[in-house]
N, C-alpha and C. Protein backbone atom coordinates (compact mmCIF):
# COMPACT_ATOMS: atom_id res chain seq x y z
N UNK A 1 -63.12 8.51 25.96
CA UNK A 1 -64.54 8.72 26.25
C UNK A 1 -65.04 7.68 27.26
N UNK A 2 -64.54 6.35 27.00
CA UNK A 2 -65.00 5.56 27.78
C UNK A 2 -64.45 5.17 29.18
N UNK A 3 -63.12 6.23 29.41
CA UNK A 3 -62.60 6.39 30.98
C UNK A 3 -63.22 7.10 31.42
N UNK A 4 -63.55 8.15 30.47
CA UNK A 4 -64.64 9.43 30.88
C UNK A 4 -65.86 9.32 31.89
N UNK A 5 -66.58 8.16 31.02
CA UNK A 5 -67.69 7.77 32.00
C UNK A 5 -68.05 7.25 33.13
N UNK A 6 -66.55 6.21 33.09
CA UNK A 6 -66.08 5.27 34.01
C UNK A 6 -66.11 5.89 35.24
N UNK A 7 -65.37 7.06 35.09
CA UNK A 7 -65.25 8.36 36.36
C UNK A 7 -66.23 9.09 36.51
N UNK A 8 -66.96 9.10 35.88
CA UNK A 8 -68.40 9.99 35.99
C UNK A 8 -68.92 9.24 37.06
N UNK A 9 -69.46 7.85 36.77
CA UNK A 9 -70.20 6.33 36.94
C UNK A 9 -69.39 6.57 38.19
N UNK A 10 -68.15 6.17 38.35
CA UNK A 10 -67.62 5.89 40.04
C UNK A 10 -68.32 7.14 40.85
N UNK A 11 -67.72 8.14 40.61
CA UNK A 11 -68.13 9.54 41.20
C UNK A 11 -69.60 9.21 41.80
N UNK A 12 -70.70 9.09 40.56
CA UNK A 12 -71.94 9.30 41.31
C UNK A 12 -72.46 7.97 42.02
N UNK A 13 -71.43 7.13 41.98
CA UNK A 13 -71.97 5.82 42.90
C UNK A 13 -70.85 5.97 44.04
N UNK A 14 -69.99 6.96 44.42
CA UNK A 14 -69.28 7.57 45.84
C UNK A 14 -70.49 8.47 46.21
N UNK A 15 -71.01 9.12 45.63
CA UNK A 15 -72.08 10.18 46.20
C UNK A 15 -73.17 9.54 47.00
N UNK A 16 -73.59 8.94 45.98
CA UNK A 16 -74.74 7.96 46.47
C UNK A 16 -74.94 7.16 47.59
N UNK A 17 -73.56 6.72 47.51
CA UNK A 17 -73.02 5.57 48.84
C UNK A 17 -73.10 6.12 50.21
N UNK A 18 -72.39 7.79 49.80
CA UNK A 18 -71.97 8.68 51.17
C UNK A 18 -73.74 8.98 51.74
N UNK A 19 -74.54 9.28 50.73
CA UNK A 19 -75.61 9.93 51.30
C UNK A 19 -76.50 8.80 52.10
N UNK A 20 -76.69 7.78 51.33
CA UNK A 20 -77.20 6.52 51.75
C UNK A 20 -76.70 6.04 53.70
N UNK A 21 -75.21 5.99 53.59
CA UNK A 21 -74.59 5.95 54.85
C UNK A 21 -75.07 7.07 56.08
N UNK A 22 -75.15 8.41 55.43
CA UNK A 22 -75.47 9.52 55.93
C UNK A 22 -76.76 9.45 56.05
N UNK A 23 -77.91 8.70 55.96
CA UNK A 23 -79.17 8.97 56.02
C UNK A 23 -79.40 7.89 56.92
N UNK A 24 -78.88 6.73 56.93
CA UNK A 24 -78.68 5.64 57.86
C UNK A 24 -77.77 5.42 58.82
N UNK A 25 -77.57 6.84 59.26
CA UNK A 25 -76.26 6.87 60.69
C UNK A 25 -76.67 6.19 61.74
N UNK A 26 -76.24 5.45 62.07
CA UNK A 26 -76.74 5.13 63.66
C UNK A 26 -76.92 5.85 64.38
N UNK A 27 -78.13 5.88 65.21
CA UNK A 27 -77.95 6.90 66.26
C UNK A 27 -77.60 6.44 67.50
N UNK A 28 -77.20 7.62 68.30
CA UNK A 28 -76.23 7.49 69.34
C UNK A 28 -76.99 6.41 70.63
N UNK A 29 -76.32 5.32 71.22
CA UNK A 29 -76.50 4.51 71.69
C UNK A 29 -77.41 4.16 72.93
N UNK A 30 -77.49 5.76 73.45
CA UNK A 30 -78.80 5.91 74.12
C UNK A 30 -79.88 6.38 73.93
N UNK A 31 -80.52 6.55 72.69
CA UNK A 31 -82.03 6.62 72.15
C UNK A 31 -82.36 5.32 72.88
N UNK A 32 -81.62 4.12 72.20
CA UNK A 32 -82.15 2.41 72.67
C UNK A 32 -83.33 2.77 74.37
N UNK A 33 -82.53 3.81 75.06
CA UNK A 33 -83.14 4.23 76.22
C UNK A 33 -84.32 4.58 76.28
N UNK A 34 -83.96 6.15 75.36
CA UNK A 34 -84.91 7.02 75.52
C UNK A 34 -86.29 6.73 74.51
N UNK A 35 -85.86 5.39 73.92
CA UNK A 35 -87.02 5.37 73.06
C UNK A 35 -87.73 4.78 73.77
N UNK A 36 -88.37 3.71 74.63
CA UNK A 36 -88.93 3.28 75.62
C UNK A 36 -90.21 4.10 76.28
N UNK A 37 -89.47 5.45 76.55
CA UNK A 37 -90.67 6.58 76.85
C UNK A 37 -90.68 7.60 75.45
N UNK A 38 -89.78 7.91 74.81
CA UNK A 38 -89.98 9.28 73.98
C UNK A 38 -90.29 8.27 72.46
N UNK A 39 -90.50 6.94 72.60
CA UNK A 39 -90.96 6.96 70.90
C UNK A 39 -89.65 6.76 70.49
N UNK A 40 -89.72 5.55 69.40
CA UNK A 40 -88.81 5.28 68.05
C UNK A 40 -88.60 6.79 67.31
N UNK A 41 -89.89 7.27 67.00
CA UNK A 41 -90.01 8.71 66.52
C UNK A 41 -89.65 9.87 67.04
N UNK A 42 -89.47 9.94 68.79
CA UNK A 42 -89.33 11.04 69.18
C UNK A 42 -90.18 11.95 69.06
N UNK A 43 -91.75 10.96 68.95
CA UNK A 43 -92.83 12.04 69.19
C UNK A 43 -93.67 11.95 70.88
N UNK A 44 -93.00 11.09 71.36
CA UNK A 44 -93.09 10.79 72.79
C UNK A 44 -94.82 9.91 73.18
N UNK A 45 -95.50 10.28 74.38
CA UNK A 45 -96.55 9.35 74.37
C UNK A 45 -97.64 10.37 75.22
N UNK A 46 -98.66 10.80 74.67
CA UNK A 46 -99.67 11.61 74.95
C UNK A 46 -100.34 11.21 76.26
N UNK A 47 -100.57 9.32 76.34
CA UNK A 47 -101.46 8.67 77.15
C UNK A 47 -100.58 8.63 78.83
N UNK A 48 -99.11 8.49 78.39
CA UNK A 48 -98.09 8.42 79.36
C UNK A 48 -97.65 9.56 80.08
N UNK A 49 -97.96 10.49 79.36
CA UNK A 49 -97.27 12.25 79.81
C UNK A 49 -96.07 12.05 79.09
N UNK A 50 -95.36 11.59 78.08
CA UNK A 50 -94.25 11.45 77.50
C UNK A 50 -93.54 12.93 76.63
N UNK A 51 -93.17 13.53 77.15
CA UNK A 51 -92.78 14.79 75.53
C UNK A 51 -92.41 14.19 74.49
N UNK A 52 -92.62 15.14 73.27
CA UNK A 52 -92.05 14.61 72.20
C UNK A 52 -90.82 15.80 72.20
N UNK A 53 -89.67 14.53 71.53
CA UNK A 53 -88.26 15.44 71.40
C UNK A 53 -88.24 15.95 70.05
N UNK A 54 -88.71 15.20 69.66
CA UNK A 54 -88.63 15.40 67.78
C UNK A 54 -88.23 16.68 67.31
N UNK A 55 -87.98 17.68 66.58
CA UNK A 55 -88.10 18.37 65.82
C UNK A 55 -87.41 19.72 66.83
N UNK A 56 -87.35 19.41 68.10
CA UNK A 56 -86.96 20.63 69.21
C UNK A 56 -85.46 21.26 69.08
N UNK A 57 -84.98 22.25 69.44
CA UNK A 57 -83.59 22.81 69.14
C UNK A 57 -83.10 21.93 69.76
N UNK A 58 -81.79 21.86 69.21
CA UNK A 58 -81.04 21.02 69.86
C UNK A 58 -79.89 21.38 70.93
N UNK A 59 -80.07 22.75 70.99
CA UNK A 59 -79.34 23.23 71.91
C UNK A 59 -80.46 23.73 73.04
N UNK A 60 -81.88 23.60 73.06
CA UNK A 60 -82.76 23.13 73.95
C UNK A 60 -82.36 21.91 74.90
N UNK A 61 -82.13 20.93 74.03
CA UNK A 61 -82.82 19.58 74.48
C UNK A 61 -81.00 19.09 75.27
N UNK A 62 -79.66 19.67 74.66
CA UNK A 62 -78.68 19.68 75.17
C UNK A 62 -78.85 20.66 76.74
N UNK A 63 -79.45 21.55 76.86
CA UNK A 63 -79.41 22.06 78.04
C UNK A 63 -79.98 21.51 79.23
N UNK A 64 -81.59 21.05 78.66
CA UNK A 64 -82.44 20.09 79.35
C UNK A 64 -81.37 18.63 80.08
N UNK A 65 -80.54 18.17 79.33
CA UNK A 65 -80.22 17.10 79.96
C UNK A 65 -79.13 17.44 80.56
N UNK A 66 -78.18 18.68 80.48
CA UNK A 66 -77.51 19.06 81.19
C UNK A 66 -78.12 19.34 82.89
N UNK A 67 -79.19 19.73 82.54
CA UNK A 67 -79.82 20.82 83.79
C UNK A 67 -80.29 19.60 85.10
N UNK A 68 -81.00 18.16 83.93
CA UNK A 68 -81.24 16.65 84.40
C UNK A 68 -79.77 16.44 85.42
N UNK A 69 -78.75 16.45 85.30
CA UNK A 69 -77.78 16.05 85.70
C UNK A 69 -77.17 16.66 86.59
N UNK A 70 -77.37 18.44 86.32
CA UNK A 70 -76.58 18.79 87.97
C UNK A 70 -78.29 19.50 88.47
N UNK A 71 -79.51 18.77 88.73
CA UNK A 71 -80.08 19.04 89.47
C UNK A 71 -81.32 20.23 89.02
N UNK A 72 -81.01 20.89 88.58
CA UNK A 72 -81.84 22.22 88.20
C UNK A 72 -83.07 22.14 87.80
N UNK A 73 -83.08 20.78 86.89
CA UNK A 73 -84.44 20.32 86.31
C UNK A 73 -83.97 18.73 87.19
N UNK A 74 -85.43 17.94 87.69
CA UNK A 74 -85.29 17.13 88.91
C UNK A 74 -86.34 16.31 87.98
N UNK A 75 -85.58 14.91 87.60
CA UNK A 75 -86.74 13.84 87.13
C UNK A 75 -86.20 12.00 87.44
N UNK A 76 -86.71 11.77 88.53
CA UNK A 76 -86.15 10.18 89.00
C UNK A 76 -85.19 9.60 87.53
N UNK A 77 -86.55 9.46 86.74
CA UNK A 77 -85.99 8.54 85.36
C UNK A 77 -84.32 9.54 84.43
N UNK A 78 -84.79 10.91 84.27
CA UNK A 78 -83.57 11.43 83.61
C UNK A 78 -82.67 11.48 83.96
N UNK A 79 -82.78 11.77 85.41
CA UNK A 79 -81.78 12.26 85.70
C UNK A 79 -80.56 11.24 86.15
N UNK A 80 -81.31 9.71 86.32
CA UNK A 80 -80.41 8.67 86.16
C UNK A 80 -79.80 8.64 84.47
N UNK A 81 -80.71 8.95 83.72
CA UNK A 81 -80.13 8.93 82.11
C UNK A 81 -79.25 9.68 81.92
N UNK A 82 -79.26 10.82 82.35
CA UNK A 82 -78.59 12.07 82.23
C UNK A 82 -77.06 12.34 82.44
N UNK A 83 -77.62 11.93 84.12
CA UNK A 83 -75.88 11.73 85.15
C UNK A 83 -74.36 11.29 83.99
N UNK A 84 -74.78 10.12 83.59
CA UNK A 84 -73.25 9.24 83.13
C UNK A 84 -72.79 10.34 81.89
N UNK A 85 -74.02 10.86 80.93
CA UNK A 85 -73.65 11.49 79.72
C UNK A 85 -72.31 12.75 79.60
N UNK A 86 -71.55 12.42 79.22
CA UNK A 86 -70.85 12.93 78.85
C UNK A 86 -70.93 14.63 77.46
N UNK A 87 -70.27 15.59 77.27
CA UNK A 87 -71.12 16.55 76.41
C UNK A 87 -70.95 16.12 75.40
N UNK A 88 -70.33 15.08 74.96
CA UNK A 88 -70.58 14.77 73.54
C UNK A 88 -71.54 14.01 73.07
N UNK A 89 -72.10 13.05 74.27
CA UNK A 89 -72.99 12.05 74.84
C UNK A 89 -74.27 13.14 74.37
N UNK A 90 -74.64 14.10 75.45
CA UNK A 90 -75.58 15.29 75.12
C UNK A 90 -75.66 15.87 73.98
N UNK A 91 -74.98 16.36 73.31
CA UNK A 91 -74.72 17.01 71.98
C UNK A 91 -75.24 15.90 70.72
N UNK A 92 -74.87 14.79 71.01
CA UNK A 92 -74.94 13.92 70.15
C UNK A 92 -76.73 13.21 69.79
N UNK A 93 -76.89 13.25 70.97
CA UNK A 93 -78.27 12.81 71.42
C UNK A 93 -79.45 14.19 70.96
N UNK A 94 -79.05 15.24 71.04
CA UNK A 94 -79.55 16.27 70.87
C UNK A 94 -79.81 16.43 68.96
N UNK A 95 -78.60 16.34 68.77
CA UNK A 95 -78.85 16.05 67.02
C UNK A 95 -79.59 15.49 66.78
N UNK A 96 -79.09 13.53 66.93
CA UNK A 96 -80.21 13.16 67.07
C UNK A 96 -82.08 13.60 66.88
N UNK A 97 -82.30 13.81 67.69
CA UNK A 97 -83.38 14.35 68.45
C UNK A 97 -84.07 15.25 67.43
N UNK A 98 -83.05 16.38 67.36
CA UNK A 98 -83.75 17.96 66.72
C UNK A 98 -83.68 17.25 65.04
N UNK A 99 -83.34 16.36 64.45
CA UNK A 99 -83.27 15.70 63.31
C UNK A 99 -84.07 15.16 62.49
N UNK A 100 -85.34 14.64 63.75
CA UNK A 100 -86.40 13.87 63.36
C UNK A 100 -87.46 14.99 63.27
N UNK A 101 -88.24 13.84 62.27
CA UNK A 101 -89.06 14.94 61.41
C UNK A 101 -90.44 14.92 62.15
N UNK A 102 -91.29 16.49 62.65
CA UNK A 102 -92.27 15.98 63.24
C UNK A 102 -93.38 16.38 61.90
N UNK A 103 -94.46 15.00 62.33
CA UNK A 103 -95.63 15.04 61.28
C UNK A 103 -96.69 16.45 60.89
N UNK A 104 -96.68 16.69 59.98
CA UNK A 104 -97.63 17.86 59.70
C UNK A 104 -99.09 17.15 59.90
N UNK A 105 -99.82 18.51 60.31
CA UNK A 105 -101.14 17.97 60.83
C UNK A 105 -102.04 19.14 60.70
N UNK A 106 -103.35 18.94 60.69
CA UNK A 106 -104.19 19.52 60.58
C UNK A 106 -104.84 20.35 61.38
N UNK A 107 -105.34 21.75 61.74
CA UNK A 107 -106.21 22.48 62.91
C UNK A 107 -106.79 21.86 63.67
N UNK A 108 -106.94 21.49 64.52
CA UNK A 108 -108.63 21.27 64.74
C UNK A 108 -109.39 22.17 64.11
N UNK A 109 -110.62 22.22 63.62
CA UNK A 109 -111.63 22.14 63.17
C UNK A 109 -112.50 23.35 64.44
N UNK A 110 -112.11 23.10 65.31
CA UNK A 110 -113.04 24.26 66.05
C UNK A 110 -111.49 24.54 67.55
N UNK A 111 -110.98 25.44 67.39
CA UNK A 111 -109.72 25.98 68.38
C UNK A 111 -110.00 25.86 69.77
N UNK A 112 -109.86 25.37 70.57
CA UNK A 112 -109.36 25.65 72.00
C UNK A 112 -109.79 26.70 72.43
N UNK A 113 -111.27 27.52 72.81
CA UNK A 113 -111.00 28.83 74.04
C UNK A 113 -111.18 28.82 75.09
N UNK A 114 -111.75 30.07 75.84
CA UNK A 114 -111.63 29.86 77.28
C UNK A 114 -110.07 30.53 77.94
N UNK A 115 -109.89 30.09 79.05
CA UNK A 115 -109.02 31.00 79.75
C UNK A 115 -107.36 30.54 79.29
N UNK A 116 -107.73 29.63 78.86
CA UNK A 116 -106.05 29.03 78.68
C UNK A 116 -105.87 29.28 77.17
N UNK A 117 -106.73 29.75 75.72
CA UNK A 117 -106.85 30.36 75.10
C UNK A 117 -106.61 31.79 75.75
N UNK A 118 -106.72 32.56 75.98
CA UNK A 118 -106.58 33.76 76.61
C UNK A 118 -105.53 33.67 76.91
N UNK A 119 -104.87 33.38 78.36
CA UNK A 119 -103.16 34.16 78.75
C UNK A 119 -102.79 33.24 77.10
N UNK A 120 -102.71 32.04 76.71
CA UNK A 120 -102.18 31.77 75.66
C UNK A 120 -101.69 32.88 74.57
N UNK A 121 -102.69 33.53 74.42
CA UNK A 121 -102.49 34.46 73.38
C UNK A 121 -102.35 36.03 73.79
N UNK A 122 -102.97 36.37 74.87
CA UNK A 122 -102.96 37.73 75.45
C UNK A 122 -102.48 38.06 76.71
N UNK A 123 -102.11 37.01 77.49
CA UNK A 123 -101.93 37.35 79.22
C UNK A 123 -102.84 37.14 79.63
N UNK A 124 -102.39 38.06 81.08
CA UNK A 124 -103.56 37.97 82.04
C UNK A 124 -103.37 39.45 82.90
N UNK A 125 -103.59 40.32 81.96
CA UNK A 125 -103.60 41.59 82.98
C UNK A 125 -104.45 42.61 82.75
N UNK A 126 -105.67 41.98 82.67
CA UNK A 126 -107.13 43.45 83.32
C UNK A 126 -107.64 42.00 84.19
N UNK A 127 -108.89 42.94 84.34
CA UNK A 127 -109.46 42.16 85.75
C UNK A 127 -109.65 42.65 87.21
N UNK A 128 -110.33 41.54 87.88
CA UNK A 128 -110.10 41.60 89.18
C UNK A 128 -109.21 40.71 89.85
N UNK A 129 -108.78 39.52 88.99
CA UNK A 129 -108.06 38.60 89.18
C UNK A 129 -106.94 38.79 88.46
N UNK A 130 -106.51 39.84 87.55
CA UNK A 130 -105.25 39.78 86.74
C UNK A 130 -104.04 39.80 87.88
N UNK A 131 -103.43 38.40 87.33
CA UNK A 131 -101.93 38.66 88.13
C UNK A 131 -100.87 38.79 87.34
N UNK A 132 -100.99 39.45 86.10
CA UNK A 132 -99.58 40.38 85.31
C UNK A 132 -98.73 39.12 84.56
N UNK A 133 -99.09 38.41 84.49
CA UNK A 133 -98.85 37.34 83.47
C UNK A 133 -99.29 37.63 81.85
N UNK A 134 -97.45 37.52 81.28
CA UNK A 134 -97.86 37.97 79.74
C UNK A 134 -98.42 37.03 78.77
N UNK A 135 -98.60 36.54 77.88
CA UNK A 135 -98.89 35.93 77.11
C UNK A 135 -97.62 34.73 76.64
N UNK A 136 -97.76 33.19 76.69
CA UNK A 136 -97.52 32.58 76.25
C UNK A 136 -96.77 32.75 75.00
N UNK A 137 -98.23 33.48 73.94
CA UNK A 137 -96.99 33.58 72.28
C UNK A 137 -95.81 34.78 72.81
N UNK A 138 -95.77 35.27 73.70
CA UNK A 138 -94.86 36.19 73.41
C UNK A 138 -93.59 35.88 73.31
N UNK A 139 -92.97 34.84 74.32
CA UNK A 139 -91.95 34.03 74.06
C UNK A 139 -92.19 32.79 73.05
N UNK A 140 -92.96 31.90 73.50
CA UNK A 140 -92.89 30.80 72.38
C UNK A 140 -93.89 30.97 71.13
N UNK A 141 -94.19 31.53 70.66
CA UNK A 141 -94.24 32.02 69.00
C UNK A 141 -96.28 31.72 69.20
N UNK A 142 -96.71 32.35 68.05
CA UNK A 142 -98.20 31.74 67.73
C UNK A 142 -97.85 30.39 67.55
N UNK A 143 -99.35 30.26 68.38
CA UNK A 143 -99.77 28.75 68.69
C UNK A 143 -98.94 27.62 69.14
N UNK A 144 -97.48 28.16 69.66
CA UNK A 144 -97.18 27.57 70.52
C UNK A 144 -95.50 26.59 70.00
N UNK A 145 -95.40 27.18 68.60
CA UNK A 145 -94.40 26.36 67.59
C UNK A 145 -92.81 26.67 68.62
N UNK A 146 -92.66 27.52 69.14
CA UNK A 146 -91.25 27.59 69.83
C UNK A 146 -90.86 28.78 69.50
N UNK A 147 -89.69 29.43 70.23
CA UNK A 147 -88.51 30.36 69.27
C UNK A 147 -87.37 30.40 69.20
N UNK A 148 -86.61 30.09 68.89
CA UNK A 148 -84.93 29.63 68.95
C UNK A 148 -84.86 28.84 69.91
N UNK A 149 -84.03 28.57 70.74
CA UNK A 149 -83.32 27.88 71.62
C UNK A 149 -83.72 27.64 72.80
N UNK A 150 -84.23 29.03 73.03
CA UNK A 150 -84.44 28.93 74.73
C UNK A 150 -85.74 28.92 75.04
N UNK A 151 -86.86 28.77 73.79
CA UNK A 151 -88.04 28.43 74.17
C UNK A 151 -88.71 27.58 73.18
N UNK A 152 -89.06 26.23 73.51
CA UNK A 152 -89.15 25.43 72.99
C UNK A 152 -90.66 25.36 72.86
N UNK A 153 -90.71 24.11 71.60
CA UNK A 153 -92.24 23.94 70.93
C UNK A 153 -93.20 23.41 72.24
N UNK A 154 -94.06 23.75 72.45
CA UNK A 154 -95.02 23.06 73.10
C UNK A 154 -96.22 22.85 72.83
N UNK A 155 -96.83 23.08 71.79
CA UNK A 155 -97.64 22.63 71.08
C UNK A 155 -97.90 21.30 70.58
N UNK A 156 -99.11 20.77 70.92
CA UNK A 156 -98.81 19.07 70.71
C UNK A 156 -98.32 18.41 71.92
N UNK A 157 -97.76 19.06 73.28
CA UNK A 157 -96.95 18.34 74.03
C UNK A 157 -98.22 17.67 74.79
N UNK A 158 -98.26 16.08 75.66
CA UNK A 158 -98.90 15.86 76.04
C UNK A 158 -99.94 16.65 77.12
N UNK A 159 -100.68 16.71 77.20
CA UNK A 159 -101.39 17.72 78.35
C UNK A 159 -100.98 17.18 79.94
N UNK A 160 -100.61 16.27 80.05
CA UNK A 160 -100.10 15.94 81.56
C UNK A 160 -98.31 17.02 81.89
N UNK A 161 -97.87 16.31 80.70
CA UNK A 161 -96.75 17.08 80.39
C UNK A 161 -96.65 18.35 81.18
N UNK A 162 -97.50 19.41 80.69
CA UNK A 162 -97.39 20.40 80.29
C UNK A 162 -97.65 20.97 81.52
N UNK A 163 -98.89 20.09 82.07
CA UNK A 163 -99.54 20.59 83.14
C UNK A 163 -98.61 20.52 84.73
N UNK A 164 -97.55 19.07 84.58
CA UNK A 164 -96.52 18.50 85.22
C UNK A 164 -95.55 19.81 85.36
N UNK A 165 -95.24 20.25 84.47
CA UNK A 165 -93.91 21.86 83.88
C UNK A 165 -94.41 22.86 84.42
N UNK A 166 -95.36 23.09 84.55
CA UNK A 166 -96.04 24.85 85.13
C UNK A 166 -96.00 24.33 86.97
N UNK A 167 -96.29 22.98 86.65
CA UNK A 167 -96.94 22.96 88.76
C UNK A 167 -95.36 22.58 89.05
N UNK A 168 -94.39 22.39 88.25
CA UNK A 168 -92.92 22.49 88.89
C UNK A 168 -92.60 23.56 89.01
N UNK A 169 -92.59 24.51 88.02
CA UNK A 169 -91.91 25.84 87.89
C UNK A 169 -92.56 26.39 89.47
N UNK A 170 -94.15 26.33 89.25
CA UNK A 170 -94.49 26.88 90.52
C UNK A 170 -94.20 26.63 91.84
N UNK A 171 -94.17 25.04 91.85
CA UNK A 171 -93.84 25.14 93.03
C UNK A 171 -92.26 24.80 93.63
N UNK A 172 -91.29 25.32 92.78
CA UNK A 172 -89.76 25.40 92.93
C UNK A 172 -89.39 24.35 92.59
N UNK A 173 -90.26 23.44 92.24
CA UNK A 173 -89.26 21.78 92.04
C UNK A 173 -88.20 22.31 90.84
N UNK A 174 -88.85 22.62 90.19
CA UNK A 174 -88.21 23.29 88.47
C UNK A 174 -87.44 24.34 88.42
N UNK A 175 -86.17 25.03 88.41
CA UNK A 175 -85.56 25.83 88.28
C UNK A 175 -84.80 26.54 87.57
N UNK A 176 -84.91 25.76 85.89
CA UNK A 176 -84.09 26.18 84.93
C UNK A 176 -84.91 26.73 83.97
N UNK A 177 -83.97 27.77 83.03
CA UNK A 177 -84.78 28.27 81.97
C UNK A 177 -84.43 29.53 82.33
N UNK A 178 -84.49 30.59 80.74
CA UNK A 178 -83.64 31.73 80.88
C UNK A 178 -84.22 32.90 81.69
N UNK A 179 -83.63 33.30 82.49
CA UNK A 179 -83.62 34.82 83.04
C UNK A 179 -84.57 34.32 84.26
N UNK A 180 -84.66 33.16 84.67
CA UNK A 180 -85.96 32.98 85.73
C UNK A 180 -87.50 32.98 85.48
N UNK A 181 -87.29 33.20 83.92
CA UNK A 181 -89.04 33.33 83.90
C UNK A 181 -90.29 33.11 83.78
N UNK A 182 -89.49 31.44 83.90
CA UNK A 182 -90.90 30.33 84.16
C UNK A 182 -91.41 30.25 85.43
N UNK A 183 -90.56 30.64 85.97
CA UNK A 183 -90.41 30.57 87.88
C UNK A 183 -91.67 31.88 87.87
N UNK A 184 -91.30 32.68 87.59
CA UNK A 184 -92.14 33.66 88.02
C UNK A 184 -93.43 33.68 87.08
N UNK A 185 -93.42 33.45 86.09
CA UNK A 185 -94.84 33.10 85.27
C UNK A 185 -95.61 32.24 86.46
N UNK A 186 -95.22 31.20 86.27
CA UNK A 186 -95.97 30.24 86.45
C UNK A 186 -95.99 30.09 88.00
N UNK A 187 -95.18 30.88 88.87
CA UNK A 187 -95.65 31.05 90.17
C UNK A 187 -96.89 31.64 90.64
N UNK A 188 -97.48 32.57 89.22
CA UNK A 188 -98.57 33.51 89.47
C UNK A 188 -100.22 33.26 89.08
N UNK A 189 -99.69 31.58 88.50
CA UNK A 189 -100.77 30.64 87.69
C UNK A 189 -101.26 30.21 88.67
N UNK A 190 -102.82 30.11 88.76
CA UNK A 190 -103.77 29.28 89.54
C UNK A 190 -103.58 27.81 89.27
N UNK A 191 -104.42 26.77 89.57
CA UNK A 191 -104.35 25.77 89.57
C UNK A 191 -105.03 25.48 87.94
N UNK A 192 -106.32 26.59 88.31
CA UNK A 192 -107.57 26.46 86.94
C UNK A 192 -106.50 26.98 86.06
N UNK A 193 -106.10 27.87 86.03
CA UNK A 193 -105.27 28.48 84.62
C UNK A 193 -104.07 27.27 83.99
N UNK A 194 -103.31 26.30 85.10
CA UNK A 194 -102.31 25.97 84.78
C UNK A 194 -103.32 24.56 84.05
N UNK A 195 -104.31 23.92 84.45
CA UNK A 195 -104.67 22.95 83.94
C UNK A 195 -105.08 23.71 82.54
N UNK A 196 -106.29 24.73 82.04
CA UNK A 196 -106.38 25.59 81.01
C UNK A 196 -105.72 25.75 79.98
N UNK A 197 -104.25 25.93 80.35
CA UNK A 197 -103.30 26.33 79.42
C UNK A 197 -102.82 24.74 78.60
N UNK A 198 -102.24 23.93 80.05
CA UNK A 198 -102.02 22.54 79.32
C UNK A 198 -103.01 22.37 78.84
N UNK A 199 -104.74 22.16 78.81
CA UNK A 199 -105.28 21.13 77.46
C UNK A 199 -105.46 22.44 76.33
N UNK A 200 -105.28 23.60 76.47
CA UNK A 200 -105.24 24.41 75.14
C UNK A 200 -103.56 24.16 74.50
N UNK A 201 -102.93 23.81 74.84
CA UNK A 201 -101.70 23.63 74.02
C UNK A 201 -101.17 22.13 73.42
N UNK A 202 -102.01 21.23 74.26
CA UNK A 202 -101.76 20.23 73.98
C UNK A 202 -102.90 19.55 72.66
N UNK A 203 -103.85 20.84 72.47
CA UNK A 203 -105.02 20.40 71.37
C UNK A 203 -104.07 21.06 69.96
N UNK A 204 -103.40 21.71 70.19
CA UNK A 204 -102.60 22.13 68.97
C UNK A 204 -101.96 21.33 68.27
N UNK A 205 -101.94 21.43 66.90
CA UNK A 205 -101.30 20.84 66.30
C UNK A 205 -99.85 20.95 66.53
N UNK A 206 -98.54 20.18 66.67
CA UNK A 206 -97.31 20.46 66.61
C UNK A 206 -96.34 20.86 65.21
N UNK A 207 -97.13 20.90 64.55
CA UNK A 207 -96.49 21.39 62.82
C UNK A 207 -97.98 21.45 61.99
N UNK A 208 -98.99 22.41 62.15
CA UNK A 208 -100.00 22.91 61.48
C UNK A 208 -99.47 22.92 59.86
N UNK A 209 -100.53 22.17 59.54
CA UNK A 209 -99.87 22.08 57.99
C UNK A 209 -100.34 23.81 56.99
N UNK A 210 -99.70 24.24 56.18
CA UNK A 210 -99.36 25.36 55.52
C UNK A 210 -100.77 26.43 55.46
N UNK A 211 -101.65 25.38 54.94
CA UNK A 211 -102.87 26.28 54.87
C UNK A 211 -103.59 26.69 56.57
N UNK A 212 -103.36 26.00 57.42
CA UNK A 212 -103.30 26.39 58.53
C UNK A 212 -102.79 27.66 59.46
N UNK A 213 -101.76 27.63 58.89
CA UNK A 213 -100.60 28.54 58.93
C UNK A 213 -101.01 30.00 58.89
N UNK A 214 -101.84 30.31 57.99
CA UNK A 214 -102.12 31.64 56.52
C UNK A 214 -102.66 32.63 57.33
C-alpha cells in the first residue's frame, strides 16, 4: 500500500513538473525584439501605430513575416527582423504569438457609426458614389474578430495601423494577402472612407466580453 502511494505521489509530482515547465517555456529568442514595439503582451501600442500580435492565427502571423522577408509586405523595421528568420524561426515566433491571451473587454457604450460603420458592415454599393466595395464582416467576421487564417482580427488594432494597411494596399506598397483582395478593396477606398473605417475598427473591442457578444 505504501509503494502504492509512493507511485501515485511521484506520478502526480512528474505531471505537475511537466506542466509547470510547459507553462514557463521560454519563448523564442526574438520576441526580446519584437517586444520593444509589439508589447511584453503582444498587445502592441495604440499611441505608436504598433499591432497587437496576441491572440492572431498563427499561420497569419507566419505568412506576414514570410511576406516581410521576400518583399511582398515592405516595412524598414521587419523586414530587417524578418530577413535572418529561418521557418522554424517563423513558425516558432508565430506560436508564440497566437498563444497569448488577448484581454476581454467591454462594448463601448455607444458603437462607432457613420461611413466606416457602413462599408464595415454592409459595403458600399448603392449611391452615387458606390464603388462596389463589399463589406468588411464579410471576410473578417462581425465586428471585426477575424476568420481562420487568411483574415485576421482587426478589431482593437491601433487606428494608425489600420489606416497605414488600406493606404498600402492602395497605393501598391502592400501586395500580399489571398486572391488579391485587399489590393482591389482598398484601391477603391477614398481617403475619407479609409480614415472612417480605421477609427471604426480600432474603437472595437478586440475580444468583446460574452454578454456583448449575444
Amino acid at each position: 500500500m505504501w509503494i502504492r502511494s509512493c507511485r501515485m505521489w511521484l506520478m502526480a509530482a512528474v505531471i505537475c513538473l511537466i506542466g509547470v515547465t510547459q507553462a514557463h517555456a521560454a519563448p523564442p529568442p526574438q520576441v526580446s525584439e519584437c517586444s520593444s514595439c509589439h508589447g511584453n503582451d503582444g498587445l502592441g501600442s495604440a499611441s505608436a501605430g504598433y499591432p497587437a500580435l496576441a491572440g492572431l492565427s498563427s499561420a497569419y502571423i507566419v505568412e506576414q513575416l514570410y511576406d516581410f522577408k521576400h518583399g511582398t509586405r515592405v516595412n524598414a523595421i521587419m523586414t530587417s527582423l524578418a530577413t535572418p528568420l529561418k521557418p522554424a524561426d517563423r513558425k516558432a515566433l508565430a506560436d508564440y504569438y497566437a498563444a497569448l491571451p488577448v484581454p476581454v473587454q467591454p462594448e463601448p457604450t455607444i458603437l462607432p457609426t457613420g461611413i466606416g460603420a457602413d462599408i464595415a458592415d454592409h459595403g458600399h454599393w448603392q449611391g452615387s458614389l458606390a464603388n462596389g466595395v463589399p463589406s468588411c464582416a464579410s471576410c473578417h467576421g462581425a465586428g471585426g474578430i477575424g476568420v481562420g487564417a487568411d483574415f485576421p482580427r482587426i478589431a482593437g488594432q491601433p487606428q494608425a495601423y489600420i489606416a497605414a494597411q488600406l493606404n498600402d494596399w492602395h497605393n501598391g506598397a502592400r501586395k500580399n494577402g489571398p486572391l488579391g483582395l485587399m489590393t482591389a478593396i482598398a484601391g477603391k477606398l477614398s481617403a475619407d472612407q479609409i480614415n472612417a473605417l480605421a477609427a471604426y475598427y480600432a474603437a472595437l473591442p478586440a475580444n468583446a466580453a460574452p454578454e456583448a457578444k449575444q
